[in-house]
N, C-alpha and C. Protein backbone atom coordinates (compact mmCIF):
# COMPACT_ATOMS: atom_id res chain seq x y z
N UNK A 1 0.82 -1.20 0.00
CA UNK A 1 0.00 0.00 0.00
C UNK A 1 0.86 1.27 0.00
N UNK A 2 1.86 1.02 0.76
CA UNK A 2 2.75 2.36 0.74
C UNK A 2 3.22 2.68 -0.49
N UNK A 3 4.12 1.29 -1.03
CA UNK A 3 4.12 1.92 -2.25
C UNK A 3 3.89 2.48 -3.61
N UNK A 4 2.53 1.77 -3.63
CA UNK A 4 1.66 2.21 -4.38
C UNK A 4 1.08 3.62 -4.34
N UNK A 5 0.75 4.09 -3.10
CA UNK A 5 0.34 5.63 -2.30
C UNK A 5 1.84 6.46 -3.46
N UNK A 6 3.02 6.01 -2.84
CA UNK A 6 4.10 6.37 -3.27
C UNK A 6 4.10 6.83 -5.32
N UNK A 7 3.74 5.85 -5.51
CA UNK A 7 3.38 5.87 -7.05
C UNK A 7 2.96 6.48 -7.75
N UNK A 8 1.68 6.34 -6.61
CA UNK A 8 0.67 7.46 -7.47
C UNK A 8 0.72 8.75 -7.42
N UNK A 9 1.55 9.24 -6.59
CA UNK A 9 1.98 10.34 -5.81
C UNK A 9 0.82 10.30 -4.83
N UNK A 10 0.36 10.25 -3.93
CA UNK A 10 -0.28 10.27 -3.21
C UNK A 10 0.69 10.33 -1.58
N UNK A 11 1.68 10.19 -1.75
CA UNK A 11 2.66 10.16 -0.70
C UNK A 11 3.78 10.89 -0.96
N UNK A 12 4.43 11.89 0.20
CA UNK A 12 5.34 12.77 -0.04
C UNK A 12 6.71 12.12 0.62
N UNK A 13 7.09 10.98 -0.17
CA UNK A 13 8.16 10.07 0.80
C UNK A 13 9.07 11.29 1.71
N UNK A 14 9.71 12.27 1.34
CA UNK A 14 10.70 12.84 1.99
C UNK A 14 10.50 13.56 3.53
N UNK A 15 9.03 13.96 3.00
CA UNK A 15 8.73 13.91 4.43
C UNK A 15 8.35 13.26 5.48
N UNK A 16 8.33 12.17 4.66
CA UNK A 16 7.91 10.97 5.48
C UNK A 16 8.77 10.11 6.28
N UNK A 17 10.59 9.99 5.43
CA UNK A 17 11.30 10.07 6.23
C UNK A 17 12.12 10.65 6.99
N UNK A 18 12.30 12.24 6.78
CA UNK A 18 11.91 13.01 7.58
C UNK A 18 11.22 12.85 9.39
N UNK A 19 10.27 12.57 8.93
CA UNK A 19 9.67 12.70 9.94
C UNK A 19 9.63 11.28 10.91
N UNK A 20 9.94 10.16 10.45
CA UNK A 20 10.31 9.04 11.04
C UNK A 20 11.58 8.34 11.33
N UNK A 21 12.27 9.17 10.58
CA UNK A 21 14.12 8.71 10.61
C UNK A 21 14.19 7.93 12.25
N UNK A 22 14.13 8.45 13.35
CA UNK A 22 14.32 7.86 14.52
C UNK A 22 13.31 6.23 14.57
N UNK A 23 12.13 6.69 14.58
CA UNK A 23 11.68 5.46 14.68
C UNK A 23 12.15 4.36 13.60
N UNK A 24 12.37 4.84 12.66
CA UNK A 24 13.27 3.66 11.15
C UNK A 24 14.57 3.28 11.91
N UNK A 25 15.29 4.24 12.86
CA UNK A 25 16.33 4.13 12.91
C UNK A 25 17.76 4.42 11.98
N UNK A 26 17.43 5.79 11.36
CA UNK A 26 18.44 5.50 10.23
C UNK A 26 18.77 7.25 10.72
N UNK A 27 20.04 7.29 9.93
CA UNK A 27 20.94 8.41 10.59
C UNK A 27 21.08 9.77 9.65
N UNK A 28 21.10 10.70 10.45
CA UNK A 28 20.99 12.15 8.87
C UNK A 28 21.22 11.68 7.63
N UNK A 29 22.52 11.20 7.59
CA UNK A 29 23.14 10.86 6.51
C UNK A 29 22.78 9.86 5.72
N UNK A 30 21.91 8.60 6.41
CA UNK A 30 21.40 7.71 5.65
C UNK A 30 19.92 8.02 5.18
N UNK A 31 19.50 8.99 5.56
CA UNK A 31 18.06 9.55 5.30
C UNK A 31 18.62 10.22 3.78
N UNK A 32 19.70 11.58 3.87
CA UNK A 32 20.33 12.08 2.87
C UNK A 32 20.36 11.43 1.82
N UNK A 33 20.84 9.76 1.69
CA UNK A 33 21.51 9.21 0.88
C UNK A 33 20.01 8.55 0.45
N UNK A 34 19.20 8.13 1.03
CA UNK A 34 17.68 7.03 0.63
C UNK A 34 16.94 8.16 0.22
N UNK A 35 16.84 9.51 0.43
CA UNK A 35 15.88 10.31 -0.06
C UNK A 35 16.49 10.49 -1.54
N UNK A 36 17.77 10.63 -1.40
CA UNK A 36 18.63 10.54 -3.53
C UNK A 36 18.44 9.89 -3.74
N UNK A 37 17.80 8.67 -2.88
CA UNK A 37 17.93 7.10 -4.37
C UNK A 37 16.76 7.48 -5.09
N UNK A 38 15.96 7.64 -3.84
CA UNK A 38 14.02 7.76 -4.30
C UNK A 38 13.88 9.06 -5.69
N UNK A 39 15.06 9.82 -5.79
CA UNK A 39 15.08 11.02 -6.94
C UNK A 39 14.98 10.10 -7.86
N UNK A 40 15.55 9.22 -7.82
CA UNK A 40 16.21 8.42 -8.73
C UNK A 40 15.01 6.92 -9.20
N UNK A 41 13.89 7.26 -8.65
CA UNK A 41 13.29 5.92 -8.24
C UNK A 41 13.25 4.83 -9.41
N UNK A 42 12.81 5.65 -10.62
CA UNK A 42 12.23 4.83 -12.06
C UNK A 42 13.51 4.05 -13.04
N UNK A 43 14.69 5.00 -12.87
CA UNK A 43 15.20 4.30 -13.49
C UNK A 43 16.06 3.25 -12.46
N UNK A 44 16.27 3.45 -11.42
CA UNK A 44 17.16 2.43 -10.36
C UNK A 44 18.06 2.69 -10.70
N UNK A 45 19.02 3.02 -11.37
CA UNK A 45 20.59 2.86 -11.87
C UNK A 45 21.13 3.68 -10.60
N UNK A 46 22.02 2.65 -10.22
CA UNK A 46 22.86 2.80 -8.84
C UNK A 46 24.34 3.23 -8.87
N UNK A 47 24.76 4.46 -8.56
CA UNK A 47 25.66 5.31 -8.94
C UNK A 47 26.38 6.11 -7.38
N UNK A 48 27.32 5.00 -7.07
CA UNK A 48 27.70 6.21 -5.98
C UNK A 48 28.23 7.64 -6.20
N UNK A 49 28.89 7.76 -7.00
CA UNK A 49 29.35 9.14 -8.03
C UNK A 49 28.45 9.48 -8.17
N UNK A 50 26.88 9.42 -8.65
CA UNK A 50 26.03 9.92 -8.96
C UNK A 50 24.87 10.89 -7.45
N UNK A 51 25.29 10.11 -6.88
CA UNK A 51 24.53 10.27 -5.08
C UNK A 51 25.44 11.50 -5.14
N UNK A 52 26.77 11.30 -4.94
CA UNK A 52 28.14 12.26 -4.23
C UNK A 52 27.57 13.76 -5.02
N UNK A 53 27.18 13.79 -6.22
CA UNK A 53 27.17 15.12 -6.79
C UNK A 53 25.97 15.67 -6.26
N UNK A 54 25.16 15.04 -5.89
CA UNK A 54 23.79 15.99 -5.53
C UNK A 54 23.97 16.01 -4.18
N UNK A 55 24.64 16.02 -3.08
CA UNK A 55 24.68 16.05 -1.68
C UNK A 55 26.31 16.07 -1.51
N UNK A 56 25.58 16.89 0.12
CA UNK A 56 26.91 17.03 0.49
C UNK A 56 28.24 16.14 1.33
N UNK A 57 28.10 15.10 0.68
CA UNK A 57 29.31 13.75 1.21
C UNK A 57 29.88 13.34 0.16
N UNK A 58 31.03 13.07 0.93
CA UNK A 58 32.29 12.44 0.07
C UNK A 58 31.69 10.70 -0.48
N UNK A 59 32.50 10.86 -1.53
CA UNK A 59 32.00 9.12 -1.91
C UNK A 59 32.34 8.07 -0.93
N UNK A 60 33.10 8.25 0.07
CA UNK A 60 33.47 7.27 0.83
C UNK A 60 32.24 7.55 2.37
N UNK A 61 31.73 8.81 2.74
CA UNK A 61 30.53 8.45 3.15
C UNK A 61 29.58 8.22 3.07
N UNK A 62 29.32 8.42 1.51
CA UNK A 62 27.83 7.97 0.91
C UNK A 62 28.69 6.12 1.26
N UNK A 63 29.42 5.41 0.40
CA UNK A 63 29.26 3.43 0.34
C UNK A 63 29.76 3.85 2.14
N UNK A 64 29.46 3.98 3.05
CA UNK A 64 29.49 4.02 4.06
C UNK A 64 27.56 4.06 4.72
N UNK A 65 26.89 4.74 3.92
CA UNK A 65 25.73 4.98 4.26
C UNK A 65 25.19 4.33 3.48
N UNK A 66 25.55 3.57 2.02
CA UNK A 66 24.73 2.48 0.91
C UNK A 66 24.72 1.49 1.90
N UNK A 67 26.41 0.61 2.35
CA UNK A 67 26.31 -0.46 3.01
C UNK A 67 25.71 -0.82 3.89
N UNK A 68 25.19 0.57 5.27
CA UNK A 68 24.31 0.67 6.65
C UNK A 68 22.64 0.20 5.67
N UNK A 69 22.70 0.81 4.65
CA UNK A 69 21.34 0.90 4.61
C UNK A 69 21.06 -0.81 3.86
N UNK A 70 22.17 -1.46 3.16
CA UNK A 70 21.86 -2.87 2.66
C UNK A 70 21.83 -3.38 4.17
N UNK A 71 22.74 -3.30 4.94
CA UNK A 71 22.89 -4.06 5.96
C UNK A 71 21.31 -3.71 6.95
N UNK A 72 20.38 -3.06 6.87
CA UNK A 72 19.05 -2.45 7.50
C UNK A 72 18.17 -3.04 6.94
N UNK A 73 18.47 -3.77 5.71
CA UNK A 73 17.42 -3.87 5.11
C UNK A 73 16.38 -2.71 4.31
N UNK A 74 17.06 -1.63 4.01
CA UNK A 74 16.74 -0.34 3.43
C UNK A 74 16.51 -0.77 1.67
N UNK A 75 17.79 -1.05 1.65
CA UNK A 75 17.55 -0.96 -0.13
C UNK A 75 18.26 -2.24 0.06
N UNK A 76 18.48 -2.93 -1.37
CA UNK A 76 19.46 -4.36 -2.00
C UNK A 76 19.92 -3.37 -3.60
N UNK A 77 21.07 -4.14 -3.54
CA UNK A 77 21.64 -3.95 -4.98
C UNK A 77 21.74 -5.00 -5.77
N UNK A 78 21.54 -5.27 -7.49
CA UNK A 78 21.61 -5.94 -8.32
C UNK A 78 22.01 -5.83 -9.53
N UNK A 79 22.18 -6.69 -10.22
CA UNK A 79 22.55 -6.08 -11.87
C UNK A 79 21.59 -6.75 -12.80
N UNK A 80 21.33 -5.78 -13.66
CA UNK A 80 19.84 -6.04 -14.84
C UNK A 80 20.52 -5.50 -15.87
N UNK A 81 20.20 -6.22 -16.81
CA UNK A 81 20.96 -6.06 -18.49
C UNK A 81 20.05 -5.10 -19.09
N UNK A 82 20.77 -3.99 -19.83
CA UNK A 82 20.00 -2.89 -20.58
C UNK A 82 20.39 -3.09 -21.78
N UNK A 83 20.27 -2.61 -22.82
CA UNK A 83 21.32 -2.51 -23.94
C UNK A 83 22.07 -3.85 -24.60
N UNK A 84 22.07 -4.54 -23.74
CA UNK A 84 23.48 -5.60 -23.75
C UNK A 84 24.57 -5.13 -22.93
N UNK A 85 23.74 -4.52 -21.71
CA UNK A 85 24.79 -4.04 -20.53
C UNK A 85 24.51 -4.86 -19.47
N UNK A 86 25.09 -4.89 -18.68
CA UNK A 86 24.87 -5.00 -17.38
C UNK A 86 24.76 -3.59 -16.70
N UNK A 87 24.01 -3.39 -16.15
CA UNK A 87 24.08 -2.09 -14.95
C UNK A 87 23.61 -2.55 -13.70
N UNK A 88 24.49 -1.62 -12.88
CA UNK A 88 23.85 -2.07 -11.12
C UNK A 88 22.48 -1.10 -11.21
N UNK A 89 21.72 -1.56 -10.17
CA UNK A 89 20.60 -1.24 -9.78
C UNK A 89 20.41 -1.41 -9.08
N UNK A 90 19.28 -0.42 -8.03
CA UNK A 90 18.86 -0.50 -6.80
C UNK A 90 17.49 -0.55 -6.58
N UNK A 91 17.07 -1.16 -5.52
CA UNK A 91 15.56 -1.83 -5.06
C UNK A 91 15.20 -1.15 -3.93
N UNK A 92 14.33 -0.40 -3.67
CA UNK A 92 14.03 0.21 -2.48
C UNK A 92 12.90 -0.70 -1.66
N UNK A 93 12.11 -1.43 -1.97
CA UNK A 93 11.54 -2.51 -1.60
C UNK A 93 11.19 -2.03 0.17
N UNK A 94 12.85 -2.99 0.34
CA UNK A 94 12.51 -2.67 1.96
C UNK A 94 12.24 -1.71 2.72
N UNK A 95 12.26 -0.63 1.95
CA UNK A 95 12.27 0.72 2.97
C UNK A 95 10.45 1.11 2.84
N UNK A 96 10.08 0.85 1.53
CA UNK A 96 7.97 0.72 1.58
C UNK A 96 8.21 -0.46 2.58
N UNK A 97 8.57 -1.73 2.80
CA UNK A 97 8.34 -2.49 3.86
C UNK A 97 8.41 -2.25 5.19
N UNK A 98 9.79 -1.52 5.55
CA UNK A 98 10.39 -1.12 6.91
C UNK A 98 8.91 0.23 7.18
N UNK A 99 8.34 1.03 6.30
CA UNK A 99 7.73 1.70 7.04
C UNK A 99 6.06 1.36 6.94
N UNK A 100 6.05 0.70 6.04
CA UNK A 100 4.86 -0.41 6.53
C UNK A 100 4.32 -1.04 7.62
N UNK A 101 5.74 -1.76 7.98
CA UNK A 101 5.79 -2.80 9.06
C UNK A 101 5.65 -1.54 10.05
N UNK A 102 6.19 -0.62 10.37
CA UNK A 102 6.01 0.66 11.17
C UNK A 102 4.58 1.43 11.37
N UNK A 103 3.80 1.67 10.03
CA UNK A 103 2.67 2.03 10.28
C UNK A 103 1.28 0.73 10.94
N UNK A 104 1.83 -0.45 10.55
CA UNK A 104 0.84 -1.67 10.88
C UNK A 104 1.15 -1.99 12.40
N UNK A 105 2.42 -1.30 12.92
CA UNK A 105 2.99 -1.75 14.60
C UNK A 105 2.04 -0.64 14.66
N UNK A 106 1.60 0.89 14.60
CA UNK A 106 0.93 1.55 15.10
C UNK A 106 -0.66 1.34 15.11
N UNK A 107 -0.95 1.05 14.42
CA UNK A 107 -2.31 0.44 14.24
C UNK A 107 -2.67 -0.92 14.95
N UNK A 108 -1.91 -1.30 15.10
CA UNK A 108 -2.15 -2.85 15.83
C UNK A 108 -2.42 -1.64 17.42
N UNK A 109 -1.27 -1.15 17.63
CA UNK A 109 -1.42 0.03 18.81
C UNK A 109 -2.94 0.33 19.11
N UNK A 110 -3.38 1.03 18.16
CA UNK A 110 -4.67 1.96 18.42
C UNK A 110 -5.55 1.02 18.78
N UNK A 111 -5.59 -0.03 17.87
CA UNK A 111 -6.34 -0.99 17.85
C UNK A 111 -7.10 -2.16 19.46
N UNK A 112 -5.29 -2.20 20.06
CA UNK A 112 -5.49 -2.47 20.95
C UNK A 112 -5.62 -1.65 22.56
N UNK A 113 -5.35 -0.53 22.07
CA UNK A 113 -6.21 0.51 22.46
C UNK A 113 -7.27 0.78 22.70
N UNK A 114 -8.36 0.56 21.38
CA UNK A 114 -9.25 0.34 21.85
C UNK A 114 -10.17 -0.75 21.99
N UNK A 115 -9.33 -1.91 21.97
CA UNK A 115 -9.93 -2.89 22.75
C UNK A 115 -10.00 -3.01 24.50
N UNK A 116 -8.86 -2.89 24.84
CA UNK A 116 -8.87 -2.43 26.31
C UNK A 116 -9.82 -1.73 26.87
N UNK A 117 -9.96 -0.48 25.80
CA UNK A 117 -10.87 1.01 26.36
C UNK A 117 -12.59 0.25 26.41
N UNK A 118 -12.86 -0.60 25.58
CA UNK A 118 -13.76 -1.02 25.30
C UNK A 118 -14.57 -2.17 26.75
N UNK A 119 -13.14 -3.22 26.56
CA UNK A 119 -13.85 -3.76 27.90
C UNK A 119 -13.58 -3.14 29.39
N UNK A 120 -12.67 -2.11 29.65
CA UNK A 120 -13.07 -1.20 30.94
C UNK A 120 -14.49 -0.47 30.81
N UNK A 121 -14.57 0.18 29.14
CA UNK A 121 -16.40 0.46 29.50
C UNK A 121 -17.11 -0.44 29.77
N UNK A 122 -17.08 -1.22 29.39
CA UNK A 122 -17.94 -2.66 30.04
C UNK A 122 -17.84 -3.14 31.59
N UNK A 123 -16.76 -3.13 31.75
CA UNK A 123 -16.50 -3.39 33.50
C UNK A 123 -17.02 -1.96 34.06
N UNK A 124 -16.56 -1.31 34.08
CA UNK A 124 -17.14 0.02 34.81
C UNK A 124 -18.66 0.26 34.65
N UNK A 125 -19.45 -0.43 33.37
CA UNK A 125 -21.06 -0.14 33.66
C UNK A 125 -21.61 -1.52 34.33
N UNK A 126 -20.87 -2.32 34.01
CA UNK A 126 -20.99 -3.61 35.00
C UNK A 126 -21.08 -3.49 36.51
N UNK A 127 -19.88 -2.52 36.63
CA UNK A 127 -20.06 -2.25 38.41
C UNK A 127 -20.86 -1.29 38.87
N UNK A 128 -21.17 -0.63 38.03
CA UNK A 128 -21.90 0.85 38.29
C UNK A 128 -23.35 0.18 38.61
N UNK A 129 -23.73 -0.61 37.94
CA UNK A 129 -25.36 -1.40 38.08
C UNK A 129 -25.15 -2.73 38.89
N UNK A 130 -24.17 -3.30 39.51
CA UNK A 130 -23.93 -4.35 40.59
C UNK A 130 -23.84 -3.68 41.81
N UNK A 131 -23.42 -2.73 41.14
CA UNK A 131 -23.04 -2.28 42.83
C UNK A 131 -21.62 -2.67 43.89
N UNK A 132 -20.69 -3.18 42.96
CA UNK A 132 -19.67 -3.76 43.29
C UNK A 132 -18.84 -3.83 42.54
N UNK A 133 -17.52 -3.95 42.76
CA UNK A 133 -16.37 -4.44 41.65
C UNK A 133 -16.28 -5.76 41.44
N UNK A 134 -16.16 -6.54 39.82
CA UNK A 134 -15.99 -7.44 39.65
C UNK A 134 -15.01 -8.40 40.55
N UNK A 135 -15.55 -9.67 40.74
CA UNK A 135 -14.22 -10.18 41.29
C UNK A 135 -12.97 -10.94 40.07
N UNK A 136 -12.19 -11.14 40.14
CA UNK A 136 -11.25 -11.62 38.96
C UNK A 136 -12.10 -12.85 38.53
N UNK A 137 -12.58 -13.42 38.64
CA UNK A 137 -13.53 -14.86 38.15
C UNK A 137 -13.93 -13.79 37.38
N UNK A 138 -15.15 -12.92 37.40
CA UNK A 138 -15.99 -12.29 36.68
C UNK A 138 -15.19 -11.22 35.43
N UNK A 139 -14.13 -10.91 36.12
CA UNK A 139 -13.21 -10.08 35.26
C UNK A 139 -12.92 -11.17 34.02
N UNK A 140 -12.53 -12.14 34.50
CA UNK A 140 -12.25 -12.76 33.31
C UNK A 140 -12.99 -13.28 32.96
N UNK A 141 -14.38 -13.88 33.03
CA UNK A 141 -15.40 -13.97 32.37
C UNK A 141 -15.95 -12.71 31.23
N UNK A 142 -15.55 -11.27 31.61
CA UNK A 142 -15.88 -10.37 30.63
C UNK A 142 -14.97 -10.25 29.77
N UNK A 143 -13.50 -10.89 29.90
CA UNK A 143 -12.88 -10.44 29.22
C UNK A 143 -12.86 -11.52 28.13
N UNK A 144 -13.41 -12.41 28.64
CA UNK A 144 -13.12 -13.90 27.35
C UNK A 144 -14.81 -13.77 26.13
N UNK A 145 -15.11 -12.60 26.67
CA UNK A 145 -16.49 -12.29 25.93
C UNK A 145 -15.59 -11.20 24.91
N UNK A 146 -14.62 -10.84 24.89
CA UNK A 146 -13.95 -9.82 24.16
C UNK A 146 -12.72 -10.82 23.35
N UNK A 147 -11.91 -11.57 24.22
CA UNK A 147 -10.84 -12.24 23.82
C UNK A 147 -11.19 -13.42 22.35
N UNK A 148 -12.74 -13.58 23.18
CA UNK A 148 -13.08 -15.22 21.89
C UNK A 148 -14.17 -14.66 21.10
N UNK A 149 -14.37 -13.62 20.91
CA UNK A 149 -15.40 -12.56 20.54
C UNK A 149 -16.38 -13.04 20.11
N UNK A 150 -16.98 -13.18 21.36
CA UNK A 150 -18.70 -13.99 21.89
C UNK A 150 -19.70 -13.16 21.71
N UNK A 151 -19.51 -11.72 21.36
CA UNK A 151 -20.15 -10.88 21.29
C UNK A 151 -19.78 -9.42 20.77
N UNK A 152 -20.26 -8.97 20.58
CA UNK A 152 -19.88 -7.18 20.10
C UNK A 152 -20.13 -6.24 21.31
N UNK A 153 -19.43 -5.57 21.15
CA UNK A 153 -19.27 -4.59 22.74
C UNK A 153 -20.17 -3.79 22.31
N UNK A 154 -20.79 -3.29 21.56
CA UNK A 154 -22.11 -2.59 21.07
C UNK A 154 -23.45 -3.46 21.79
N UNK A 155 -23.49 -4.65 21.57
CA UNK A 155 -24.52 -6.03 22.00
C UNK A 155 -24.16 -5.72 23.31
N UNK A 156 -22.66 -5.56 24.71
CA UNK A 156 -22.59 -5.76 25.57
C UNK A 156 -22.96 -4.65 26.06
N UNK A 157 -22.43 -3.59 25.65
CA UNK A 157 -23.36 -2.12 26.15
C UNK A 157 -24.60 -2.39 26.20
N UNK A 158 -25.51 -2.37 25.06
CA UNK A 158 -26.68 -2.24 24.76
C UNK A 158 -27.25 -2.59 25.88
N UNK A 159 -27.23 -4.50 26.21
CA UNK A 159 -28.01 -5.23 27.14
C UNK A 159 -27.23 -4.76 28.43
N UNK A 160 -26.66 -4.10 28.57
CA UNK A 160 -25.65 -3.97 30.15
C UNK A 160 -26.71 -2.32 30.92
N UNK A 161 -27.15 -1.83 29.35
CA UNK A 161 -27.78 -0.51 29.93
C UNK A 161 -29.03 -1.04 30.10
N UNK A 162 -29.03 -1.93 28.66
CA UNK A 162 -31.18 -1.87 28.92
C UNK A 162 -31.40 -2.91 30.11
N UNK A 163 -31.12 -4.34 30.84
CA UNK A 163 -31.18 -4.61 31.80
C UNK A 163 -30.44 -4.93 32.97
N UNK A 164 -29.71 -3.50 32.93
CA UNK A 164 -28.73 -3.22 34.10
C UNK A 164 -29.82 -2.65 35.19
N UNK A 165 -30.82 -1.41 34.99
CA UNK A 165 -31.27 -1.18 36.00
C UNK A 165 -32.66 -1.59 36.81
N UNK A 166 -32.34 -3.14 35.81
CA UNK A 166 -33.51 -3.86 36.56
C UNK A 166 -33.56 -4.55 37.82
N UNK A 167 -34.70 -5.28 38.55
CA UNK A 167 -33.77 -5.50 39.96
C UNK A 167 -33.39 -6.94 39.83
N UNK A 168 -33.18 -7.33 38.98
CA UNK A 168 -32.65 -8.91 38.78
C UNK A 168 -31.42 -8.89 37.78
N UNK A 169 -30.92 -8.05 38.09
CA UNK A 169 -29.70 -8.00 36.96
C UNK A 169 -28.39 -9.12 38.01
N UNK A 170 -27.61 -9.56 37.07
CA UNK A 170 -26.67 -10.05 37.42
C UNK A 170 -25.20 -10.69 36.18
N UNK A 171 -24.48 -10.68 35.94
CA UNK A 171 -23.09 -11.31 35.29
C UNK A 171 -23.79 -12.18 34.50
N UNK A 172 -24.60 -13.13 35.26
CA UNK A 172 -24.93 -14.55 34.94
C UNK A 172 -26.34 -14.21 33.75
N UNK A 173 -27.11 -13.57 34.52
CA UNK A 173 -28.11 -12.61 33.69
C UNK A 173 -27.79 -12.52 32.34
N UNK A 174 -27.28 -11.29 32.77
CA UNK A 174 -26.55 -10.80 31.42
C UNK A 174 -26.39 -11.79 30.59
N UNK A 175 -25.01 -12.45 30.70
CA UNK A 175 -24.43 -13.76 30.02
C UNK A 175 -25.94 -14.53 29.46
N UNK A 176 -26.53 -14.81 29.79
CA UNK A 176 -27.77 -16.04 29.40
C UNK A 176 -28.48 -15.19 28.63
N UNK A 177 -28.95 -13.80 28.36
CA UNK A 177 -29.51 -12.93 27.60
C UNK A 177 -28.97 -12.66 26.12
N UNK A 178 -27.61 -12.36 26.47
CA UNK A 178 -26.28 -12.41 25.26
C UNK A 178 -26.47 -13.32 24.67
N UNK A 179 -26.17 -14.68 25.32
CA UNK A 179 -26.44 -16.07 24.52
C UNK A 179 -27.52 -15.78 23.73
N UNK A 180 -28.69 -15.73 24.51
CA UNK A 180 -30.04 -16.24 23.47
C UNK A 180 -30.18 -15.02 22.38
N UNK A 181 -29.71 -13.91 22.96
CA UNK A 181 -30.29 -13.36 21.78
C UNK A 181 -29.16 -13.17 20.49
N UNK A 182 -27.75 -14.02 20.81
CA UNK A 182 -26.96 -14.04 19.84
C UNK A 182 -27.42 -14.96 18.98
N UNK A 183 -27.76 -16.20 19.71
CA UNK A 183 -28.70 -17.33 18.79
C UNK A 183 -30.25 -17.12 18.43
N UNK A 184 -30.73 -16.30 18.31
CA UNK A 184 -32.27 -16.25 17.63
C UNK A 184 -31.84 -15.19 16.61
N UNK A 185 -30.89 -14.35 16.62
CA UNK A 185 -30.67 -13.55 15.57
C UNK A 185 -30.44 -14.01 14.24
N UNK A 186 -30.22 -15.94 13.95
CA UNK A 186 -30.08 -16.48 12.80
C UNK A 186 -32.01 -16.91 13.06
N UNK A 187 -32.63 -16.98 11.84
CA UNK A 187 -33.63 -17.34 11.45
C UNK A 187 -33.61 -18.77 12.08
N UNK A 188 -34.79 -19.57 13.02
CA UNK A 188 -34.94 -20.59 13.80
C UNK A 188 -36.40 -20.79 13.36
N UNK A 189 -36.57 -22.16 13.55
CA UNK A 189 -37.86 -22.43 12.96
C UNK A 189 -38.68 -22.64 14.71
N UNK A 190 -39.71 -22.91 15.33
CA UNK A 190 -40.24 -22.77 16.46
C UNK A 190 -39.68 -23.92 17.16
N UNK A 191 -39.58 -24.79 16.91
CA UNK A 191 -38.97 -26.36 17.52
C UNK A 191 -37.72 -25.70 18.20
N UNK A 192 -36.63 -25.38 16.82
CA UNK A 192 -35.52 -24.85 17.29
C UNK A 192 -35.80 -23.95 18.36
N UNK A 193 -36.31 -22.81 18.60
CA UNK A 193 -36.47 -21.76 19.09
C UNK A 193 -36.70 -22.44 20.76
N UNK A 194 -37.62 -23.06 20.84
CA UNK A 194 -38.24 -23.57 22.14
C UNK A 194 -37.29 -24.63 22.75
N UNK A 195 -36.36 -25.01 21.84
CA UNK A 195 -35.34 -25.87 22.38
C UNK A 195 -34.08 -24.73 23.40
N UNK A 196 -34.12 -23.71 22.47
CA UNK A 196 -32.93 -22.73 23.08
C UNK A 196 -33.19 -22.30 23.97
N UNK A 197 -34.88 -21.48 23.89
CA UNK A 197 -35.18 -21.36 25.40
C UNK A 197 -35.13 -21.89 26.42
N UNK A 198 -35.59 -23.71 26.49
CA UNK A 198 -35.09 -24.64 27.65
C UNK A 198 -33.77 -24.52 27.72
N UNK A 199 -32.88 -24.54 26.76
CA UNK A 199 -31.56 -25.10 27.45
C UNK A 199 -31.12 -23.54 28.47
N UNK A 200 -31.45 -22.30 27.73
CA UNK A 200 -31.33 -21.31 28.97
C UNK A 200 -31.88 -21.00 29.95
N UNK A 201 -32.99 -21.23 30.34
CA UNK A 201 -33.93 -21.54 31.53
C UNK A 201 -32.92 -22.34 32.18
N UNK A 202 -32.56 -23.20 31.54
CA UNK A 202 -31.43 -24.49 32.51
C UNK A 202 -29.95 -23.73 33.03
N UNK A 203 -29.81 -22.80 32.58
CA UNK A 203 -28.35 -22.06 32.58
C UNK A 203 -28.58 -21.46 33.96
């Protein structure tokens, strides 16, 4: 996806590493040297002489900053026949990967962000209408309703508000309500239906 964004122009790589160099881990100078390749993106032809003239390093710190960045997994070098040539060439590959893998570690982040945020709203309206704090049995009973996703935290709100402030509310409640009404939400013919109800009456 990145590099495609990249392609289409839809992405302003330089500021992009720029602005992430630390978290990539890569150093002024190797930012310097990967933002010239990317000038360079279409044709690949890999030119340390060619880097040295548009920036300000000697050729011996640019293959000082090529090698950090093969050794990072930044770019790879190869040779592809043009003409009836051989020419080196360069692959930027890993560096759409390296900040890929970077934007998908942040999102996994948010993500589990707000999964957390999700079942503390659930525990906190849980206790607010018990009248008590869960005990860890029950804690982890709410949380394996999130972990094995037995339900939608939209479904657990919903029924946690509409018969939370009844006077028969309870964990167990709840739970046996969730069930049935997760199972009648598929089309049941009446047999079926009256079977589900006994087995939760029995719960």
């Amino acid at each position: 996806m990145i590099r495609k964004l990249y392609e289409e122009h839809f992405l302003e790589i330089d500021a992009l590493l720029t602005k992430e160099c630390k978290r990539l881990k890569l150093s002024p100078n190797e930012v310097v040297v990967l933002k010239t390749l990317f000038q360079n993106y279409k044709k690949r032809t890999f030119s340390i002489l060619s880097i040295t003239r548009k920036i300000e390093l000697s050729s011996n710190d640019v293959g000082k900053c090529v090698d950090k960045l093969i050794n990072k997994g930044f770019i790879s070098l190869g040779l592809e026949t043009r003409n009836d040539k051989e020419v080196e060439v360069f692959d930027l590959s890993g560096t759409f990967d390296k900040i890929t893998e970077l934007y998908e570690s942040d999102m996994e982040a948010i993500k589990r962000e707000r999964y957390e945020t999700q079942i503390s709203h659930a525990i906190e309206l849980l206790e607010k209408h018990l009248g008590k704090a869960l005990s860890s049995l029950e804690l982890d009973i709410v949380r394996s309703w999130y972990d094995e996703s037995l339900y939608t935290h939209d479904a657990i709100i919903s029924k946690i508000e509409e018969i939370g402030p009844s006077g028969k509310f309870s964990l167990k409640f709840l739970e046996r309500t969730l069930n049935r009404e997760k199972y009648i939400a598929e089309p049941l013919d009446d047999e079926a239906e009256r079977a589900i109800d006994e087995i939760f009456k029995a719960i």
